[in-house]
Protein backbone atom coordinates (compact mmCIF):
# COMPACT_ATOMS: atom_id res chain seq x y z
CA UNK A 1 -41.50 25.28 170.60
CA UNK A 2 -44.29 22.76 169.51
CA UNK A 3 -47.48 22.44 171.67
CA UNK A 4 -49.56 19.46 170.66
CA UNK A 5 -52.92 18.25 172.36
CA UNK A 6 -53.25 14.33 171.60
CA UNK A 7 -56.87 13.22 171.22
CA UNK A 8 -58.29 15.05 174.29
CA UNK A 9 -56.58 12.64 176.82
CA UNK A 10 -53.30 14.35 177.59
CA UNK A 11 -51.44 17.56 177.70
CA UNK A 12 -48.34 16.91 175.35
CA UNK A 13 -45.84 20.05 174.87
CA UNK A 14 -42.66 19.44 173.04
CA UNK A 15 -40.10 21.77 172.37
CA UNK A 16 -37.30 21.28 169.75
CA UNK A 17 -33.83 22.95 168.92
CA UNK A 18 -32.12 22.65 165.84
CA UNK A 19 -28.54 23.73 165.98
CA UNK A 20 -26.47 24.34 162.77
CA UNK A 21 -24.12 21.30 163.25
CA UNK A 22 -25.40 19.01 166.00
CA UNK A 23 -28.69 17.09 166.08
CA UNK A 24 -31.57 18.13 166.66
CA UNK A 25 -32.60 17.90 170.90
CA UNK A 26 -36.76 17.27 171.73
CA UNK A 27 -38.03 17.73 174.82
CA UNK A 28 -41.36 15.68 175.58
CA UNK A 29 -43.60 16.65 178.92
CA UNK A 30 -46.72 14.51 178.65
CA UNK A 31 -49.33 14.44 181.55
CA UNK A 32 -52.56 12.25 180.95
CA UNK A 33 -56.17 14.06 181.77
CA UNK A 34 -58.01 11.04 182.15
CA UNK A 35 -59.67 9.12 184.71
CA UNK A 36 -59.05 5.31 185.42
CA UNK A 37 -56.61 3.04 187.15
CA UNK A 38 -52.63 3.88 187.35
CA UNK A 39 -52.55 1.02 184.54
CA UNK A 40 -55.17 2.51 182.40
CA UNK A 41 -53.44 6.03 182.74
CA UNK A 42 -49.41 4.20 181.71
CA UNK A 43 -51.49 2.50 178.76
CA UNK A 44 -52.91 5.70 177.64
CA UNK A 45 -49.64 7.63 177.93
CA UNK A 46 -48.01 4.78 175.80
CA UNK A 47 -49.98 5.35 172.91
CA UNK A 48 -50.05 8.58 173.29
CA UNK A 49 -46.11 8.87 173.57
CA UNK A 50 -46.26 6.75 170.09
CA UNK A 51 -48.60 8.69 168.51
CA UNK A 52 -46.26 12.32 169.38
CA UNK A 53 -43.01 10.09 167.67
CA UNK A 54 -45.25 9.85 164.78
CA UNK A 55 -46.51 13.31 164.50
CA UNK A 56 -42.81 14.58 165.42
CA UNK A 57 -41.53 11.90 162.63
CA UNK A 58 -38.92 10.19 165.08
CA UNK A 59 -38.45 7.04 165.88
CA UNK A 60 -38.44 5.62 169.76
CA UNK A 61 -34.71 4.71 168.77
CA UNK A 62 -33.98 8.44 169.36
CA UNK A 63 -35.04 8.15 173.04
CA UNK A 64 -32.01 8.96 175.08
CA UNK A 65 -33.41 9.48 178.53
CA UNK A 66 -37.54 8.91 179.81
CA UNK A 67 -38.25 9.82 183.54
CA UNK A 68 -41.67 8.61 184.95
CA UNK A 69 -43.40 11.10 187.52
CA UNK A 70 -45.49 8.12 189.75
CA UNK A 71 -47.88 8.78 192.42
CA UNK A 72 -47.07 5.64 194.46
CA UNK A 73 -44.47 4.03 192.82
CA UNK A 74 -43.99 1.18 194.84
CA UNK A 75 -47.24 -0.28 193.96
CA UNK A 76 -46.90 1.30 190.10
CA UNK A 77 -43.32 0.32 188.89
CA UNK A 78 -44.53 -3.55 187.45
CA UNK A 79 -47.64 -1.55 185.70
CA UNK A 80 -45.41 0.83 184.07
CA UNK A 81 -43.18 -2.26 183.07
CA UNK A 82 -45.92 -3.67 181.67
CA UNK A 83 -47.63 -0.86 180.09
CA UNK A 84 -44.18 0.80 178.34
CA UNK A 85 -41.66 -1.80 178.57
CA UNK A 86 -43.29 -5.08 177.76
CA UNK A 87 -42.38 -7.74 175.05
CA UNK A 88 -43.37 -6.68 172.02
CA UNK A 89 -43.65 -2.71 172.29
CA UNK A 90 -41.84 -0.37 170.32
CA UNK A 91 -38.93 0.18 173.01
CA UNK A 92 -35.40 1.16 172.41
CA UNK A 93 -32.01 1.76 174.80
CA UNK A 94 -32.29 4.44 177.05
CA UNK A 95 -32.17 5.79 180.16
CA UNK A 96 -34.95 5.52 182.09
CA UNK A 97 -36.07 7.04 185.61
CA UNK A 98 -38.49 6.54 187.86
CA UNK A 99 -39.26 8.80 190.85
CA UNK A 100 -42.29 8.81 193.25
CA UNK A 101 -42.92 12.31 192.58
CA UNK A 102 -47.26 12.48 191.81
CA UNK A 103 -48.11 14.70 189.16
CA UNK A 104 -51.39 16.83 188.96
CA UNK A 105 -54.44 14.94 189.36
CA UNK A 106 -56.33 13.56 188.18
CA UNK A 107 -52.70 12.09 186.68
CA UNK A 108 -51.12 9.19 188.44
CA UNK A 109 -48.38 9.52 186.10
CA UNK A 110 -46.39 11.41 183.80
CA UNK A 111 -43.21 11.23 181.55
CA UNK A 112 -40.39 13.93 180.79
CA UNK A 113 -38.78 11.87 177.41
CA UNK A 114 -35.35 13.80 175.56
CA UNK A 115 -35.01 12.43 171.80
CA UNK A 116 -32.29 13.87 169.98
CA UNK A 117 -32.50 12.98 165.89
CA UNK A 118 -29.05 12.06 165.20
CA UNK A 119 -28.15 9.41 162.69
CA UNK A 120 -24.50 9.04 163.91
CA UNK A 121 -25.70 8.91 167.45
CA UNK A 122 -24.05 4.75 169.24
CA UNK A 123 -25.78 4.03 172.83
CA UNK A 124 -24.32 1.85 174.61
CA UNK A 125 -25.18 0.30 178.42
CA UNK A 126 -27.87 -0.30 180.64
CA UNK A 127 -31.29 1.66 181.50
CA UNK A 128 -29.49 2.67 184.50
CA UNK A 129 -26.43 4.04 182.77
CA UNK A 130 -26.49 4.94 179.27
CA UNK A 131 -23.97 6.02 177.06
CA UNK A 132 -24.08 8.29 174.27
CA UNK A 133 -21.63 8.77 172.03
CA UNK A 134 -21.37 11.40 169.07
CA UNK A 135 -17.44 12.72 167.98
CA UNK A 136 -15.23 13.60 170.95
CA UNK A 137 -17.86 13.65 173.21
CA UNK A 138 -19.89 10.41 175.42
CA UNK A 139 -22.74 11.61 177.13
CA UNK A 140 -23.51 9.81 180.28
CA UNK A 141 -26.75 9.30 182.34
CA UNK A 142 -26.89 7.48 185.90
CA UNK A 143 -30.59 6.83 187.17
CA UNK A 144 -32.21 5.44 190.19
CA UNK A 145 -28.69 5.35 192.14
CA UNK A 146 -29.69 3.63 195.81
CA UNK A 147 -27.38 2.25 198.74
CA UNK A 148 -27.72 0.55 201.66
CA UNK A 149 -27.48 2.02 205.44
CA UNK A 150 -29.30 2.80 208.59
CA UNK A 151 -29.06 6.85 207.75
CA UNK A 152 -29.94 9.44 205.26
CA UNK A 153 -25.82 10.48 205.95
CA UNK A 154 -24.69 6.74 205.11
CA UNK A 155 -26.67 5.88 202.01
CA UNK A 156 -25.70 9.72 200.37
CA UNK A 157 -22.37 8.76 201.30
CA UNK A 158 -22.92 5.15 199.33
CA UNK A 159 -24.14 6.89 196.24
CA UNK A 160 -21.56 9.21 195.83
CA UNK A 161 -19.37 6.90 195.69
CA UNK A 162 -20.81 4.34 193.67
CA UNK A 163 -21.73 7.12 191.34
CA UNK A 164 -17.47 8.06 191.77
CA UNK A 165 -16.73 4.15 191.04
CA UNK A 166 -19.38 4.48 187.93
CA UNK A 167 -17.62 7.56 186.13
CA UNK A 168 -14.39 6.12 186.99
CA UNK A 169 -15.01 2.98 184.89
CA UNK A 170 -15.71 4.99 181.40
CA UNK A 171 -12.10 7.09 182.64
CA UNK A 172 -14.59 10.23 184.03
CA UNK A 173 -13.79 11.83 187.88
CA UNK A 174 -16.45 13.26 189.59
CA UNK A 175 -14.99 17.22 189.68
CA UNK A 176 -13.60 17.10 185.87
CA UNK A 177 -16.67 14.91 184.27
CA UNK A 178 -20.02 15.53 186.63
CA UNK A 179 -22.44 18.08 185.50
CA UNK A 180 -25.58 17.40 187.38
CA UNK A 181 -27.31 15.50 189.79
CA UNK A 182 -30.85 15.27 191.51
CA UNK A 183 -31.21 13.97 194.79
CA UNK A 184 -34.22 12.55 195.47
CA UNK A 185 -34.84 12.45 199.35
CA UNK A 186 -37.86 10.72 200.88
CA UNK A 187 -39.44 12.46 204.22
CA UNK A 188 -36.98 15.13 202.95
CA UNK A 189 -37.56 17.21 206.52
CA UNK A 190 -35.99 14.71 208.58
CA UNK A 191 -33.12 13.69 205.48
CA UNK A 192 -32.15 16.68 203.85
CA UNK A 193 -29.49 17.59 206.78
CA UNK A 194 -27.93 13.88 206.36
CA UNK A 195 -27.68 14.43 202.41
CA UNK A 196 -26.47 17.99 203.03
CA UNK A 197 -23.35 16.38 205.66
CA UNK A 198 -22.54 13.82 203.49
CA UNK A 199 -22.25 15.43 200.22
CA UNK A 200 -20.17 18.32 201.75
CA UNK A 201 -18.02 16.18 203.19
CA UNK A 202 -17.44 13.88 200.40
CA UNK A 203 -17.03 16.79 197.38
CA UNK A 204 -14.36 17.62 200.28
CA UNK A 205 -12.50 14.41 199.33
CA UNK A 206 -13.18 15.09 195.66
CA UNK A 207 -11.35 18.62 195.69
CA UNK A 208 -14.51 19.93 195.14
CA UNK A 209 -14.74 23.35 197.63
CA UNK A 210 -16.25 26.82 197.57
CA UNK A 211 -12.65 27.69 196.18
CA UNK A 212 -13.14 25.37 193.28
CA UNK A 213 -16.90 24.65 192.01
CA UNK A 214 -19.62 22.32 192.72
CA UNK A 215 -22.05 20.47 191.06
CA UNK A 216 -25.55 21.82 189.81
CA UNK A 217 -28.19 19.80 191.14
CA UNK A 218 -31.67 19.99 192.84
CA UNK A 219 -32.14 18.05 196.43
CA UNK A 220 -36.09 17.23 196.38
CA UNK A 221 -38.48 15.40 198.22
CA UNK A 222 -39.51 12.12 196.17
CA UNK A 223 -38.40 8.41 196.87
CA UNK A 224 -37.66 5.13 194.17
CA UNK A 225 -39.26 1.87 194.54
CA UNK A 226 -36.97 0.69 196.89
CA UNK A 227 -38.83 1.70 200.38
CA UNK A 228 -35.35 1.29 202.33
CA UNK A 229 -34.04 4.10 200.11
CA UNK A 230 -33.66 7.10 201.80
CA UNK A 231 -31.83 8.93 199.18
CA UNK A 232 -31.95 7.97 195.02
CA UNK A 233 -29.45 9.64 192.81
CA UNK A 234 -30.01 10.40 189.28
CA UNK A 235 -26.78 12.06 187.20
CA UNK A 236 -25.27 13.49 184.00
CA UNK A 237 -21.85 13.36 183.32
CA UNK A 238 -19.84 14.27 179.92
CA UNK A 239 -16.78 12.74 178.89
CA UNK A 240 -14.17 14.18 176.72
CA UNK A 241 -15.39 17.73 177.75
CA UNK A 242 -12.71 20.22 178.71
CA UNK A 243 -12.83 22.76 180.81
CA UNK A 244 -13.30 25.47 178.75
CA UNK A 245 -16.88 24.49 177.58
CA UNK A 246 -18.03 24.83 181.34
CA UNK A 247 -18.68 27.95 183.54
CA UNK A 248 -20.52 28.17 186.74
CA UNK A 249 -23.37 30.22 186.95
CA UNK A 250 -24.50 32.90 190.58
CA UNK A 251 -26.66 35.92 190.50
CA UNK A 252 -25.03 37.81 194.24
CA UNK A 253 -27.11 40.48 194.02
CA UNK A 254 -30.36 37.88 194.18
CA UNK A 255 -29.18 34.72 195.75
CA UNK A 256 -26.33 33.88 197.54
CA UNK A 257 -23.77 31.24 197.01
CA UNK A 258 -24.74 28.24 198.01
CA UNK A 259 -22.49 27.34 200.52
CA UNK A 260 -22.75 30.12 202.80
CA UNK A 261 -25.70 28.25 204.28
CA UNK A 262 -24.23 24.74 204.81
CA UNK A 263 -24.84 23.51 200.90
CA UNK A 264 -22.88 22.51 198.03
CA UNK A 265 -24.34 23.10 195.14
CA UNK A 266 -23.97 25.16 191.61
CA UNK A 267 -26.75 27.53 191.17
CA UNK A 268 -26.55 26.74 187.16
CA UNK A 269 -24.01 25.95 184.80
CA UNK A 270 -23.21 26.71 181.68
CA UNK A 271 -21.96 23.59 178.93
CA UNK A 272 -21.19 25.26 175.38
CA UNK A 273 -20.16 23.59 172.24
CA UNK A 274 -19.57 24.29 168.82
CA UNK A 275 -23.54 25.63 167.88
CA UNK A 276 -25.57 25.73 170.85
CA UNK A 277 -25.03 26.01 175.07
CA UNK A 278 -27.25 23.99 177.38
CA UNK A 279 -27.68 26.30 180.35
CA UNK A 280 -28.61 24.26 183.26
CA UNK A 281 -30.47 25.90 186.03
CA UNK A 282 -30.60 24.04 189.78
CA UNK A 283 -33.45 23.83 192.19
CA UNK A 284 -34.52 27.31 192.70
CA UNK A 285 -36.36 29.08 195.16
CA UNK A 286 -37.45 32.17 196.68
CA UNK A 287 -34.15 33.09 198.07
CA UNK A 288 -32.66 36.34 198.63
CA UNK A 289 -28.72 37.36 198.57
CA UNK A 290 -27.75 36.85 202.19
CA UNK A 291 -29.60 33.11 202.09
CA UNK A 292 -33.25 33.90 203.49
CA UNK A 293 -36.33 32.59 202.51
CA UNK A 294 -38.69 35.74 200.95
CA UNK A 295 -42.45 35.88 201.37
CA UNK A 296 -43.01 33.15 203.85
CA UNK A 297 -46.49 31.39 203.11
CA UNK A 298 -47.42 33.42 200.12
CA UNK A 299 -46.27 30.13 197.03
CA UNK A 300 -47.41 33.27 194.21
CA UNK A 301 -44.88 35.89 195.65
CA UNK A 302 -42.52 33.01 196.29
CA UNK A 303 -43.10 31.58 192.46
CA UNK A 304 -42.48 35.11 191.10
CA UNK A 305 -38.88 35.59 192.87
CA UNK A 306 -37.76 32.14 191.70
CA UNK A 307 -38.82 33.26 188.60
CA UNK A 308 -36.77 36.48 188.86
CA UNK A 309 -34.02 34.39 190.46
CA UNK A 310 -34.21 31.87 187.62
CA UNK A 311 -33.89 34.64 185.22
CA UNK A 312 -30.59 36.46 186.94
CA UNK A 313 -29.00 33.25 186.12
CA UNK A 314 -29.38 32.84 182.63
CA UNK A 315 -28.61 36.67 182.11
CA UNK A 316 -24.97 35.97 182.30
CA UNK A 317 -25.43 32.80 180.17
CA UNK A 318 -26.83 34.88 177.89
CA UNK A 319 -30.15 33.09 177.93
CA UNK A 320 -33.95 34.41 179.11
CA UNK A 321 -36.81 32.84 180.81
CA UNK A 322 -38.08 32.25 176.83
CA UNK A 323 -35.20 30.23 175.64
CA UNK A 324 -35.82 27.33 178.52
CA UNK A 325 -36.56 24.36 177.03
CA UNK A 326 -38.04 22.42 180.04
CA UNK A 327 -39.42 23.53 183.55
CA UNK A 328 -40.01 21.27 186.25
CA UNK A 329 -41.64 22.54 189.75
CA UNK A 330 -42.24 21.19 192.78
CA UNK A 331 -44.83 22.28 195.68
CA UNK A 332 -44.74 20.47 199.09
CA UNK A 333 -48.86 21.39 199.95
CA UNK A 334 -51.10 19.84 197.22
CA UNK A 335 -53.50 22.81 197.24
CA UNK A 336 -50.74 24.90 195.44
CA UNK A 337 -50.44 22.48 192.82
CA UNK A 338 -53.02 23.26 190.42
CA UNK A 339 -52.33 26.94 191.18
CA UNK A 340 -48.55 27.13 190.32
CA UNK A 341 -49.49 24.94 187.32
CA UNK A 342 -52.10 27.82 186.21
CA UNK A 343 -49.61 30.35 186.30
CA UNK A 344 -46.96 28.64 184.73
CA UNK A 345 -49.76 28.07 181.76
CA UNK A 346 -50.23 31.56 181.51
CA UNK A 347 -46.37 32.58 181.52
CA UNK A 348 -45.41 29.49 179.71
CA UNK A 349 -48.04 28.57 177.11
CA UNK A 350 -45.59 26.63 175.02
CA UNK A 351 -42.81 25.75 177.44
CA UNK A 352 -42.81 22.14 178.35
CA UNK A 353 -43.36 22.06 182.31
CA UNK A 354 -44.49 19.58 185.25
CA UNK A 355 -45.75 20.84 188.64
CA UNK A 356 -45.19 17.75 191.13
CA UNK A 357 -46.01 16.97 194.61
CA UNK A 358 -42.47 16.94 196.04
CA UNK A 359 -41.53 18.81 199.44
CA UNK A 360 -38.51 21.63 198.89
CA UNK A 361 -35.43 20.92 201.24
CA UNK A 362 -36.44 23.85 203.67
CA UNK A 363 -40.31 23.83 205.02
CA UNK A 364 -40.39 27.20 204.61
CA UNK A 365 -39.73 26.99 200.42
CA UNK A 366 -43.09 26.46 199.49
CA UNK A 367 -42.33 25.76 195.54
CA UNK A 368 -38.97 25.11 193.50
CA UNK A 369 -38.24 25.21 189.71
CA UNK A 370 -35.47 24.05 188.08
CA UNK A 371 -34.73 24.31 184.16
CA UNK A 372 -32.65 23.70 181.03
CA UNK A 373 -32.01 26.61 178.62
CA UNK A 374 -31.12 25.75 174.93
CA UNK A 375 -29.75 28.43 172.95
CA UNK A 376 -27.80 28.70 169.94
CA UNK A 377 -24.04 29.55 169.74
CA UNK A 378 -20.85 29.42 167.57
CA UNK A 379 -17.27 28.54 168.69
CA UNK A 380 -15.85 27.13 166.01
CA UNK A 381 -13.34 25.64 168.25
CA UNK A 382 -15.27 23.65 170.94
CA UNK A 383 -16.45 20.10 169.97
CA UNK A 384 -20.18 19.84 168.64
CA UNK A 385 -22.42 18.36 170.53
């Protein structure tokens, strides 16, 4: 892990794995400290952003995938344009996100940026579905995903699809090629049941059952810039993968599966290759093994069982709480934002972590974490990364 601490205006943690064949992966959480307009704060982050490449010696070329944290996006998204993707700035291909999730003030923004230092890396697409391609393996990522409709159930029903259509164009399916999604739900208490209906129902006509597996994801309050959007997708999808590099992650004895309370998700899962696994870890929260909710309106007792939770997943993974690379939480009552963000600091001094303002899918959840693991491996026999 790297911390840096950019000329006093932002919190910049970066953590790095080197594998012994593959390239090496950085992970960039950057949240400004300063006063000033949303512009002010984008322009700041910019040169600070710049001025990490330089200390990290990498180029912006490396960028593979930037997602923007906004407090109010729909009157933000031009000033971010302006401030990071402008004519003449140092910008490159990549995938880039942007959710209306508001970081912890006095920060209107803040950026979660993956560089991977690869010199035989080809990226290919759009900023709204990259391609990366290294060996026998493409990497895919699908942002900012939106669909028309009167309902939270039509539009999730839209984006699966269109996401389904998307894969199916670079040869992918959805149950063979998927590996994650977020769902990004706006008034999530009224939504969530719509998204929940929809994607069961439509993973249904994918194959994809409690018989078979799921998809890790996290379903979270937060919206796009598009106000009709009740739902957003983001995704990550792998080509060329077999099925042998993935396995599906539960911990019964501290959460139960998923779908024995109405949802269709993957707790985690596991993607190995030839030096390293990435272990990802879903939305978790304080959850106990027949599906309740522990320590109603107490967000410390409820932060320390996800983080128990959180680690009964990676156990089997063969991964701990110190080998995750990134953390990002959400809280749904701003006066446990600063407070979850303390104690993350003092568990996490070096870990790379947001705390956002972003409703969990049941009231009752008062904070959420979801992670990625990095930890070195060797099978000789899988494909490197």
């Amino acid at each position: 892990m790297i911390f840096l601490k950019t000329r006093k205006t932002a919190t910049v943690k970066v953590a790095c794995f080197q594998g012994s064949a593959g390239p090496a992966e950085y992970h960039l959480m950057m949240i400004p400290e300063s006063q000033g307009s949303f512009l002010k704060q984008a322009e700041d982050l910019y040169q600070i952003y710049q001025e990490t490449l330089r200390q990290l010696r990498l180029k912006m070329e490396t960028a593979v995938f930037q997602r923007f944290f906004c407090s109010d996006l729909a009157n933000q998204a031009e000033a971010l344009q302006a401030a990071f993707f402008s004519c003449g700035k140092d910008t490159t291909l990549s995938a880039v996100s942007l959710v209306e999730q508001p970081p912890l003030p006095p920060a209107r923004v803040a950026l979660w940026a993956y560089h991977l230092a690869d010199s035989q890396l080809v990226k290919t697409g759009s900023t709204n579905f990259l391609s990366l391609s290294r060996g026998k393996l493409s990497h895919h990522w699908l942002t900012g995903i939106t669909a028309a409709g009167n309902s939270a159930y039509r539009q999730s029903w839209k984006v699966f699809r269109q996401c389904t259509r998307l894969l199916q164009k670079k040869g992918m399916t959805l149950p063979d090629n998927l590996i994650r999604t977020w769902l990004f739900v706006r008034d999530i208490d009224n939504n969530y049941q719509g998204l929940v209906a929809a994607r069961k129902e439509f993973f249904a006509t994918c194959g994809l059952t409690p018989e078979t597996h799921f998809v890790a994801s996290s379903g979270i309050g937060g919206g796009s810039s598009d106000r009709q959007a009740l739902v957003t997708l983001d995704a990550y999808a792998i080509s060329g993968i077999g099925k042998e590099q993935i396995s599906y992650l539960s911990a019964p004895e501290h959460m139960s599966p998923t779908y024995l309370y109405g949802v269709t998700f993957e707790r985690g899962t596991a993607v190995s290759y030839s030096d390293r696994k990435h272990v990802i870890i879903s939305g978790t929260a304080s959850i106990d093994r027949a599906g309740r909710i522990l320590y109603p309106e107490d967000v410390q007792a409820q932060f320390e069982r996800t983080l128990d939770n959180i680690s009964a997943l990676l156990s089997p993974a063969g991964a701990t709480l110190k080998e995750v690379a990134t953390f990002t939480g959400y809280v749904r009552d701003p006066a446990d934002q600063k407070r979850i963000s303390q104690a993350m600091e003092a568990l996490f001094p070096e870990t790379p972590f947001l705390i956002l303002l972003a409703p969990v899918c049941r009231p009752g959840w008062l904070v959420e974490l979801e992670g990625l693991a990095v930890i070195p491996a060797s099978y000789p026999h899988l494909p490197s990364f």
